[in-house]
Protein backbone atom coordinates (compact mmCIF):
# COMPACT_ATOMS: atom_id res chain seq x y z
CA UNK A 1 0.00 0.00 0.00
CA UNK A 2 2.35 2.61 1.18
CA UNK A 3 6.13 2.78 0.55
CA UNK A 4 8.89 2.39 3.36
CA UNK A 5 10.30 5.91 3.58
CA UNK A 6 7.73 7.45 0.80
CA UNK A 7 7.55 11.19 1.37
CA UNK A 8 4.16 13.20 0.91
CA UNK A 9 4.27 16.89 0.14
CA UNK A 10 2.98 19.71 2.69
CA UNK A 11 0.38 22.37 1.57
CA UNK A 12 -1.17 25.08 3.21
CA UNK A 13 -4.73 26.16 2.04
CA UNK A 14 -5.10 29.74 1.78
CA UNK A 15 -8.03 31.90 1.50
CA UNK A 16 -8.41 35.49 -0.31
CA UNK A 17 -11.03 37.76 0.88
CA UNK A 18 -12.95 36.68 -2.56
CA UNK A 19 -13.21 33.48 -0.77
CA UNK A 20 -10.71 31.77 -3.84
CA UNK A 21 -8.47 28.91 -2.45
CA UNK A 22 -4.82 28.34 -2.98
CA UNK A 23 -2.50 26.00 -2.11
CA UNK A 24 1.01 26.58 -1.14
CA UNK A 25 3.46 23.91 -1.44
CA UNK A 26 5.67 24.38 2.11
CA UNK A 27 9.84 23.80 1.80
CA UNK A 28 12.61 24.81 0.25
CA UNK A 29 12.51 26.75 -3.35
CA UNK A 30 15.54 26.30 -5.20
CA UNK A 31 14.75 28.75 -8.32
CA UNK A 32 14.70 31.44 -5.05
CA UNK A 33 18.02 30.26 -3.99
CA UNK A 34 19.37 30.49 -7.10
CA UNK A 35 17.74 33.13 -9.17
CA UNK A 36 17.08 35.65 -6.13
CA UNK A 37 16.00 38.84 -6.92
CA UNK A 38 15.10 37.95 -10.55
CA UNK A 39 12.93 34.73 -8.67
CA UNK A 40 11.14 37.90 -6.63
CA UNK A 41 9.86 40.21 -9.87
CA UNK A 42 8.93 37.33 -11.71
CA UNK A 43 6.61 36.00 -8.59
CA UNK A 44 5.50 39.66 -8.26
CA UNK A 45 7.19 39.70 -5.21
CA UNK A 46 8.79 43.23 -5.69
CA UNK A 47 9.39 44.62 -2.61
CA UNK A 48 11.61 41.40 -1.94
CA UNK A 49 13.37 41.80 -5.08
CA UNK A 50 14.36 45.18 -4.87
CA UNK A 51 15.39 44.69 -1.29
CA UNK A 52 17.49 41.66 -2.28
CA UNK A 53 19.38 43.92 -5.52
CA UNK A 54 19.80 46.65 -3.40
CA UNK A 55 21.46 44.74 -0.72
CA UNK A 56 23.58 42.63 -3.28
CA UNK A 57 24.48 45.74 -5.18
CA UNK A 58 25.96 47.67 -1.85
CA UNK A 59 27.59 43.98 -0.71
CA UNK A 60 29.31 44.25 -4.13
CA UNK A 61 30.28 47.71 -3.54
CA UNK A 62 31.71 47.43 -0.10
CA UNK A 63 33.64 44.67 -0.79
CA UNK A 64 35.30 46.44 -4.13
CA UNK A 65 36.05 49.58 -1.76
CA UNK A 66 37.96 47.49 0.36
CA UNK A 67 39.88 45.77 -2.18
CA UNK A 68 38.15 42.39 -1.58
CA UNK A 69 38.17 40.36 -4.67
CA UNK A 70 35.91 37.55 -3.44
CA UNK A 71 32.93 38.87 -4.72
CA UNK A 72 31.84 39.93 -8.43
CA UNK A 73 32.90 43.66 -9.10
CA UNK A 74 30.07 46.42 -8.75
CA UNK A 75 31.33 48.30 -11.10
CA UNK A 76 29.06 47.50 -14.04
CA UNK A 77 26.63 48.96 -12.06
CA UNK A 78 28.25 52.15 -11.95
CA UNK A 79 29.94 53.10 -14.63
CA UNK A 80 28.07 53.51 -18.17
C-alpha cells in the first residue's frame, strides 16, 4: 500500500477575501536560492526583489572599496 520511507508533500490552504483557495506547497525553493531577486519580480514579489538587488548591489560595492576580490565587481553597475 504505502512505501517504506515514501515522502508526501505539505500544503497550506489559503483563503483570499474573494473566498478563492490556494494552495502553497511548504519547503525549500531552489529557483529562489538560485535566481534571487530575478525569482522575486517574476513572482510579483517586488518589494523582496528590490530589497534583495539593493542589498547585493551595496555587498558588491563594499567589498570592491575594500579591495576584496571575493565577490563579483560592482562596477558594471556604476559606470556607463
Amino acid at each position: 500500500m504505502f512505501q517504506q520511507g515514501a515522502r508526501m508533500n505539505q500544503y497550506n490552504i489559503y483563503t483570499n477575501p474573494q473566498r478563492e483557495m490556494e494552495a502553497v506547497k511548504q519547503g525549500w525553493s531552489w529557483p529562489a536560492f538560485f535566481y534571487g531577486c530575478i525569482w522575486a519580480f517574476i513572482k510579483g514579489m517586488w518589494g523582496l526583489g528590490i530589497g534583495a538587488f539593493i542589498t547585493y548591489a551595496m555587498v558588491c560595492l563594499l567589498a570592491e572599496l575594500a579591495g576584496t576580490d571575493t565577490l563579483p565587481r560592482a562596477s558594471f553597475m556604476l559606470r556607463p
